[in-house]
PDB file of N, CA and C in Angstrom:
ATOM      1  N   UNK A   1       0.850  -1.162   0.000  1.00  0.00           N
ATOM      2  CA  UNK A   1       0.000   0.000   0.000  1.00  0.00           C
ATOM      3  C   UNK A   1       0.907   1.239   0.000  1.00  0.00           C
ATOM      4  N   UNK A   2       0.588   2.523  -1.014  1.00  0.00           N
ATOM      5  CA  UNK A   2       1.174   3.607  -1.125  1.00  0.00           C
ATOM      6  C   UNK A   2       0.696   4.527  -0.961  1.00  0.00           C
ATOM      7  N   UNK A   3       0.854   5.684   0.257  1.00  0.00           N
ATOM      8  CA  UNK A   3      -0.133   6.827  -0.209  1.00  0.00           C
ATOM      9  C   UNK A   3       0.580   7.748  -1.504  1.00  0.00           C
ATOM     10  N   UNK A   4      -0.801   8.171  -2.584  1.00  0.00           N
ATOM     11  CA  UNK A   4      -0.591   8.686  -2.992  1.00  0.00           C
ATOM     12  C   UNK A   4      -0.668  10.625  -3.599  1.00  0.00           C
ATOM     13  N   UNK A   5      -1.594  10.960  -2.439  1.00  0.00           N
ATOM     14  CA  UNK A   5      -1.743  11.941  -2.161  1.00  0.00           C
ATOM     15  C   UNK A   5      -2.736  11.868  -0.754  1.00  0.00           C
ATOM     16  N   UNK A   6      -2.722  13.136  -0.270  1.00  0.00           N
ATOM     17  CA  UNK A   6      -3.529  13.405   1.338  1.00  0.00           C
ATOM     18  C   UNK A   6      -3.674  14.769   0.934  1.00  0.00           C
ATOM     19  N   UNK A   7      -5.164  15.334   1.730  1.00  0.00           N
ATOM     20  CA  UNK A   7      -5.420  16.827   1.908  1.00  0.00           C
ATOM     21  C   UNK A   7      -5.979  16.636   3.043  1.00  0.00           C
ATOM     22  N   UNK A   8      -6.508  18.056   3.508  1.00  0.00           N
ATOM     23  CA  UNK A   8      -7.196  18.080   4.672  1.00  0.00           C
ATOM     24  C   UNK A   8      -8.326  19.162   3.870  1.00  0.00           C
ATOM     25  N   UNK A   9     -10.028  18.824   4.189  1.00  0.00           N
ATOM     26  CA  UNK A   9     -10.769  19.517   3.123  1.00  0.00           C
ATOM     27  C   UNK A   9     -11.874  19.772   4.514  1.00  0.00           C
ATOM     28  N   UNK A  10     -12.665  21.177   4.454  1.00  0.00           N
ATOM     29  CA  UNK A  10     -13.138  22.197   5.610  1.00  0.00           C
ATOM     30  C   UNK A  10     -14.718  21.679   4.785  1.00  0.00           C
ATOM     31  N   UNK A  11     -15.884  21.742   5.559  1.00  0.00           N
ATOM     32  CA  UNK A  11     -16.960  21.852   4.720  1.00  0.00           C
ATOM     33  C   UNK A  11     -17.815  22.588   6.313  1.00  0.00           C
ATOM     34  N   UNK A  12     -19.304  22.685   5.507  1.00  0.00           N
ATOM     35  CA  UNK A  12     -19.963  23.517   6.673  1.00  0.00           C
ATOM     36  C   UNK A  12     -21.168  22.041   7.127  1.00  0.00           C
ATOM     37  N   UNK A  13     -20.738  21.929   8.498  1.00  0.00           N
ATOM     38  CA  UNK A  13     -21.888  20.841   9.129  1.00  0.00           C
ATOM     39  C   UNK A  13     -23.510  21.092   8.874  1.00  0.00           C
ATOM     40  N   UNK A  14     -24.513  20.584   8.618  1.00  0.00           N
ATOM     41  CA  UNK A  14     -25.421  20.674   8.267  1.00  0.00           C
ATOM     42  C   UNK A  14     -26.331  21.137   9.568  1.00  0.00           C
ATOM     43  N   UNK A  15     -25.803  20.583  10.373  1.00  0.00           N
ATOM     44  CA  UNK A  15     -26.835  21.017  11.406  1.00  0.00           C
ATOM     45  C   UNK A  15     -26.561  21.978  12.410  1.00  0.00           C
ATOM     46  N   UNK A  16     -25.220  22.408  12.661  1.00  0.00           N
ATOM     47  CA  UNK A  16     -25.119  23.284  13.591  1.00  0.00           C
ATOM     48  C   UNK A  16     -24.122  24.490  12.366  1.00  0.00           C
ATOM     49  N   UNK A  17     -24.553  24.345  11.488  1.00  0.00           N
ATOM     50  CA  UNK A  17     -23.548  25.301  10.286  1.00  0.00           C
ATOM     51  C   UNK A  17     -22.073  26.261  10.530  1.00  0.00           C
ATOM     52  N   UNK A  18     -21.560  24.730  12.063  1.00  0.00           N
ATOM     53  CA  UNK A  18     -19.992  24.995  12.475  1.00  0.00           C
ATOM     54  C   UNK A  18     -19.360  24.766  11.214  1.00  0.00           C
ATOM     55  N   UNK A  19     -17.641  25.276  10.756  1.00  0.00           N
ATOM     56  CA  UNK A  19     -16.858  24.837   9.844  1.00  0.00           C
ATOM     57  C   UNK A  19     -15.910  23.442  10.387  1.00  0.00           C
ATOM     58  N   UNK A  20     -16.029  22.177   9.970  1.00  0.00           N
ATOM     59  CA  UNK A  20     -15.479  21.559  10.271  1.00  0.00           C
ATOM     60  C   UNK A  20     -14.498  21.094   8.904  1.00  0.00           C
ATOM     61  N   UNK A  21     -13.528  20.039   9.707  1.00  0.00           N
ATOM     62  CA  UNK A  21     -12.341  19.539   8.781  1.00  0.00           C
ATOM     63  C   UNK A  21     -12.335  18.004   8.686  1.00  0.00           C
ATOM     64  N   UNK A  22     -11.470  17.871   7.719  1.00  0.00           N
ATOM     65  CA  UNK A  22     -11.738  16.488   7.708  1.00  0.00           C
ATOM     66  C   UNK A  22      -9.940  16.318   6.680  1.00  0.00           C
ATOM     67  N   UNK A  23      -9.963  14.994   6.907  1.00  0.00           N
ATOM     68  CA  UNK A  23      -8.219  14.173   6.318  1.00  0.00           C
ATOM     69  C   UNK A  23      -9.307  13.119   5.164  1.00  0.00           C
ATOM     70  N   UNK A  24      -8.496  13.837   3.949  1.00  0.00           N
ATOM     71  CA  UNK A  24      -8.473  12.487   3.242  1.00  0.00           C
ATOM     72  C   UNK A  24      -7.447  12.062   2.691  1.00  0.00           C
ATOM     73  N   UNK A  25      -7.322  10.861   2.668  1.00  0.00           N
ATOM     74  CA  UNK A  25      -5.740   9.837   1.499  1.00  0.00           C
ATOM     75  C   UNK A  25      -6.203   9.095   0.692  1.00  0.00           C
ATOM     76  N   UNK A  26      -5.741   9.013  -0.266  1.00  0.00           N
ATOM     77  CA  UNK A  26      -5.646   8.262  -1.457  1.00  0.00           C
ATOM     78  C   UNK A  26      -4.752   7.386  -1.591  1.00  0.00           C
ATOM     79  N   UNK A  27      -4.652   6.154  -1.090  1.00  0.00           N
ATOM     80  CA  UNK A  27      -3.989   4.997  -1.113  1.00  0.00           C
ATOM     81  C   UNK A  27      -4.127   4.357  -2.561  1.00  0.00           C
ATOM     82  N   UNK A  28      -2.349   3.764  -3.195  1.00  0.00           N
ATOM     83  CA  UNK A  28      -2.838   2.788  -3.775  1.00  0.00           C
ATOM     84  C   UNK A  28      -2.453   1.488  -3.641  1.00  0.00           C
ATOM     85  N   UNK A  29      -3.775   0.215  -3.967  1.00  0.00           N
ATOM     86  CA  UNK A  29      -3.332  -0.928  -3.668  1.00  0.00           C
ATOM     87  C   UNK A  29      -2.922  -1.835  -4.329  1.00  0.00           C
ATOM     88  N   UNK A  30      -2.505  -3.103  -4.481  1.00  0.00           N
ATOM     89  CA  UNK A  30      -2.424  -4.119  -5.456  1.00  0.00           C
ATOM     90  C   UNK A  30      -4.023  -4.110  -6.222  1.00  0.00           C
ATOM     91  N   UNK A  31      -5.026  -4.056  -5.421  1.00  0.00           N
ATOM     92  CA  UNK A  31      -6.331  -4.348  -6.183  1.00  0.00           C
ATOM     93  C   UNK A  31      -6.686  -3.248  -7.062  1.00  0.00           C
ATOM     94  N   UNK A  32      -6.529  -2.072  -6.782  1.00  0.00           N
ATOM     95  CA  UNK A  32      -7.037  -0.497  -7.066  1.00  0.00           C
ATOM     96  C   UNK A  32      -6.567   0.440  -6.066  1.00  0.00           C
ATOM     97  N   UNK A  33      -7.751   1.497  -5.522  1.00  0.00           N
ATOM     98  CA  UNK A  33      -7.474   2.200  -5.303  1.00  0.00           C
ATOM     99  C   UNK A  33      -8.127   2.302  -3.690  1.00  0.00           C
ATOM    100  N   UNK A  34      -7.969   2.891  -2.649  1.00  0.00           N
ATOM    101  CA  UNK A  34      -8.582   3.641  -1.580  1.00  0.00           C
ATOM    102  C   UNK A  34      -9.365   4.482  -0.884  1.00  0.00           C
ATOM    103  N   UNK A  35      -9.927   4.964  -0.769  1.00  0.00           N
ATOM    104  CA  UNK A  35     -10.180   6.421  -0.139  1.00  0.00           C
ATOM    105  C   UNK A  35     -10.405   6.505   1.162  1.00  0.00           C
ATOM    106  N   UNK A  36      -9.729   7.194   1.766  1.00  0.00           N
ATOM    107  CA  UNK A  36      -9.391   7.195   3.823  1.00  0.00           C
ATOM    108  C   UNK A  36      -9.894   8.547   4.066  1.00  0.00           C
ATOM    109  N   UNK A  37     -10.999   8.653   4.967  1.00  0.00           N
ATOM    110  CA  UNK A  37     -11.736   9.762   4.603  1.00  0.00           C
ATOM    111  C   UNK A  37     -12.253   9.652   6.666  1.00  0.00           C
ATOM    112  N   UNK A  38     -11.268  10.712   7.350  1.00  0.00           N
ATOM    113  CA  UNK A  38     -11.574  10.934   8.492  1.00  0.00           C
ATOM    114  C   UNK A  38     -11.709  12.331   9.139  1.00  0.00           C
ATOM    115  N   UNK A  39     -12.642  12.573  10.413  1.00  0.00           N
ATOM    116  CA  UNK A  39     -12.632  13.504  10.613  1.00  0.00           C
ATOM    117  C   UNK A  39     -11.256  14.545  11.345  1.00  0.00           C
ATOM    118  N   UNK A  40     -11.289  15.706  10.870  1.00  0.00           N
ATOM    119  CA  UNK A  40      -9.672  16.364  11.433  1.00  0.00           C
ATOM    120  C   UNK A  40      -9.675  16.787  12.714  1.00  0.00           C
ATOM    121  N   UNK A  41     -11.053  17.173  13.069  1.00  0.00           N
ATOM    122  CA  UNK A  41     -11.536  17.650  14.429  1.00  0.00           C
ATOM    123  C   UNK A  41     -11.578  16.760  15.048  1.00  0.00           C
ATOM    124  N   UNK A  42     -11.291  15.793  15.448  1.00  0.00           N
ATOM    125  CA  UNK A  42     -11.168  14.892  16.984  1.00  0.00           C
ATOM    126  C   UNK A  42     -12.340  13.868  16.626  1.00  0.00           C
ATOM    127  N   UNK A  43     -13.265  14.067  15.776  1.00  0.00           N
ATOM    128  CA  UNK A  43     -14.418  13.097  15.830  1.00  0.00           C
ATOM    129  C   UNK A  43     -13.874  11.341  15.185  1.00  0.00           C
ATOM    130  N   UNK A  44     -14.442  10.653  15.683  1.00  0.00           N
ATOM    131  CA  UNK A  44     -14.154   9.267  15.333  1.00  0.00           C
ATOM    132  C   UNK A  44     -14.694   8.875  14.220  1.00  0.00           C
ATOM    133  N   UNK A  45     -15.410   9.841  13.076  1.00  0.00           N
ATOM    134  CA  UNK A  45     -15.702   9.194  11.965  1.00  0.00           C
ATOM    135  C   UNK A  45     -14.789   8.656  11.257  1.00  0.00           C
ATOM    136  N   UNK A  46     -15.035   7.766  10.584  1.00  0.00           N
ATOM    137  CA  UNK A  46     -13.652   6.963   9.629  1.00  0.00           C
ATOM    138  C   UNK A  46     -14.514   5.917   8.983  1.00  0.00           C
ATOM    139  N   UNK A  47     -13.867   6.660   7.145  1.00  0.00           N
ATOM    140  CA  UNK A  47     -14.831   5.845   6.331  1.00  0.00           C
ATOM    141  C   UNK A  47     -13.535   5.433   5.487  1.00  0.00           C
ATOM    142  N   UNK A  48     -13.534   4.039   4.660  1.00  0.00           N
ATOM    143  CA  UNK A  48     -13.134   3.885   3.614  1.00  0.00           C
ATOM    144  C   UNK A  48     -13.468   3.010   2.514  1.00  0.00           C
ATOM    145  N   UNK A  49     -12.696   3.837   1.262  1.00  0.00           N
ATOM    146  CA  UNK A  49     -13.934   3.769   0.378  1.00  0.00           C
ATOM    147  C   UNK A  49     -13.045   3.279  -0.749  1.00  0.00           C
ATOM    148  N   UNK A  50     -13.449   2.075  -1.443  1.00  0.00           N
ATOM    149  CA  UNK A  50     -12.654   1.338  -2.521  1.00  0.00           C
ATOM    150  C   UNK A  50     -13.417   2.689  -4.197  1.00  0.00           C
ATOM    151  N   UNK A  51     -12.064   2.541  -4.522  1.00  0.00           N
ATOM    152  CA  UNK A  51     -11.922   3.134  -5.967  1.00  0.00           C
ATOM    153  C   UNK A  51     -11.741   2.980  -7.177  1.00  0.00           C
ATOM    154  N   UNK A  52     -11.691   2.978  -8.672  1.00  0.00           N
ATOM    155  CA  UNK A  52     -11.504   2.534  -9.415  1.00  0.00           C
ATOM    156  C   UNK A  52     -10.576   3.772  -9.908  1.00  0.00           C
ATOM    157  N   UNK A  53      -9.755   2.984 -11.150  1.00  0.00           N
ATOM    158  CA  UNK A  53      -8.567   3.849 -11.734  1.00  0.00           C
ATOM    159  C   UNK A  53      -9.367   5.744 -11.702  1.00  0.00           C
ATOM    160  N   UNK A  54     -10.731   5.574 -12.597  1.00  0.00           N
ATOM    161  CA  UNK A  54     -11.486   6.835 -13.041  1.00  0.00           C
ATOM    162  C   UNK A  54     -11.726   7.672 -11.807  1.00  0.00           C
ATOM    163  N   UNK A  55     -12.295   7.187 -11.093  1.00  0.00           N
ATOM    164  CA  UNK A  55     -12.728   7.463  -9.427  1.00  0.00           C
ATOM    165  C   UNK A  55     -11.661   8.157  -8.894  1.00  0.00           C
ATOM    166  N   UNK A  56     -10.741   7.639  -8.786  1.00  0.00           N
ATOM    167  CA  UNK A  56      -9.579   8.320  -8.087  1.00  0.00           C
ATOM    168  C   UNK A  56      -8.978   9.169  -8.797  1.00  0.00           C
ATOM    169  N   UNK A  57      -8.904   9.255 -10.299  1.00  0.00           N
ATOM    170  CA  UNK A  57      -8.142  10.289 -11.020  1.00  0.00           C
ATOM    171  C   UNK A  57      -9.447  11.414 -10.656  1.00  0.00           C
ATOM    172  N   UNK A  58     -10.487  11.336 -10.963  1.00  0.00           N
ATOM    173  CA  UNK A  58     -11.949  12.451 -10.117  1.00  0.00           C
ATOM    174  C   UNK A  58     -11.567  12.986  -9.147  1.00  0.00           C
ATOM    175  N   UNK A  59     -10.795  12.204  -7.922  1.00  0.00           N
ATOM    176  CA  UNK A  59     -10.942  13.148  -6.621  1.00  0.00           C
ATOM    177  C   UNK A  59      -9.723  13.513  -7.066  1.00  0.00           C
ATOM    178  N   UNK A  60      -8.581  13.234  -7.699  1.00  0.00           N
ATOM    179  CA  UNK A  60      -7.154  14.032  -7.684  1.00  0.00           C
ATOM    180  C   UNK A  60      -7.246  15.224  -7.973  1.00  0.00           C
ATOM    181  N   UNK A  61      -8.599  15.282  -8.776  1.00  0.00           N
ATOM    182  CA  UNK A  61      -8.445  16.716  -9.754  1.00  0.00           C
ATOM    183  C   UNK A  61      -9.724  17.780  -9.347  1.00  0.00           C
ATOM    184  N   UNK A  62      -9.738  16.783  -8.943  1.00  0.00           N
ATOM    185  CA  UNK A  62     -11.311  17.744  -7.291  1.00  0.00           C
ATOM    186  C   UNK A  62     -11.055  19.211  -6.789  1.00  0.00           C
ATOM    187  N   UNK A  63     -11.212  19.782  -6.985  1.00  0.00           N
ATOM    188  CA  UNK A  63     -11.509  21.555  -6.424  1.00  0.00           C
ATOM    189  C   UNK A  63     -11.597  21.010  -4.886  1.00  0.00           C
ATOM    190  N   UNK A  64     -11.015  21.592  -3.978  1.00  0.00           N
ATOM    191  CA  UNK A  64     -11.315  22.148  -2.712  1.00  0.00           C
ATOM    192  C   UNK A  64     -12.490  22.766  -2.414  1.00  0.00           C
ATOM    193  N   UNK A  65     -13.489  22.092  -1.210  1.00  0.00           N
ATOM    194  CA  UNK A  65     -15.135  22.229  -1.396  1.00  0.00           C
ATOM    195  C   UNK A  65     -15.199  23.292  -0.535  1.00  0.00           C
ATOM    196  N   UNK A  66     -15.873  23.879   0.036  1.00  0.00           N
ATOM    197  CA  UNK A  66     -16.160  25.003   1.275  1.00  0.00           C
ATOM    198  C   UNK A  66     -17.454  24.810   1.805  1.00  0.00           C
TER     199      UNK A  66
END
């Protein structure tokens, strides 16, 4: 497994319309691809999310959300 890029990306919470953060990585594997998608603020969310070649070239080239 390789990371192949990481950001850290801000969005606005839906319910209390705080700015929160979040870590994502882009791992790649022998099978494909990754997506490691946790919160930056202390919260224990942690998702990950299998990718395909297209999928992952999408988030590489992804705009920074707000």
């Amino acid at each position: 497994m390789k990371i192949i890029h990481s950001r850290m990306s801000e969005y606005l919470e839906s319910h209390t319309l705080e700015v929160c953060s979040e870590r994502e990585v882009l791992l790649r594997t022998n099978d494909g691809f990754l997506l490691y998608v946790s919160g930056g603020d202390g919260s224990a969310d942690e998702r990950i999310v299998h990718l395909e070649a297209r999928e992952a070239l999408i988030w590489l080239n992804r705009e920074q959300r707000l």
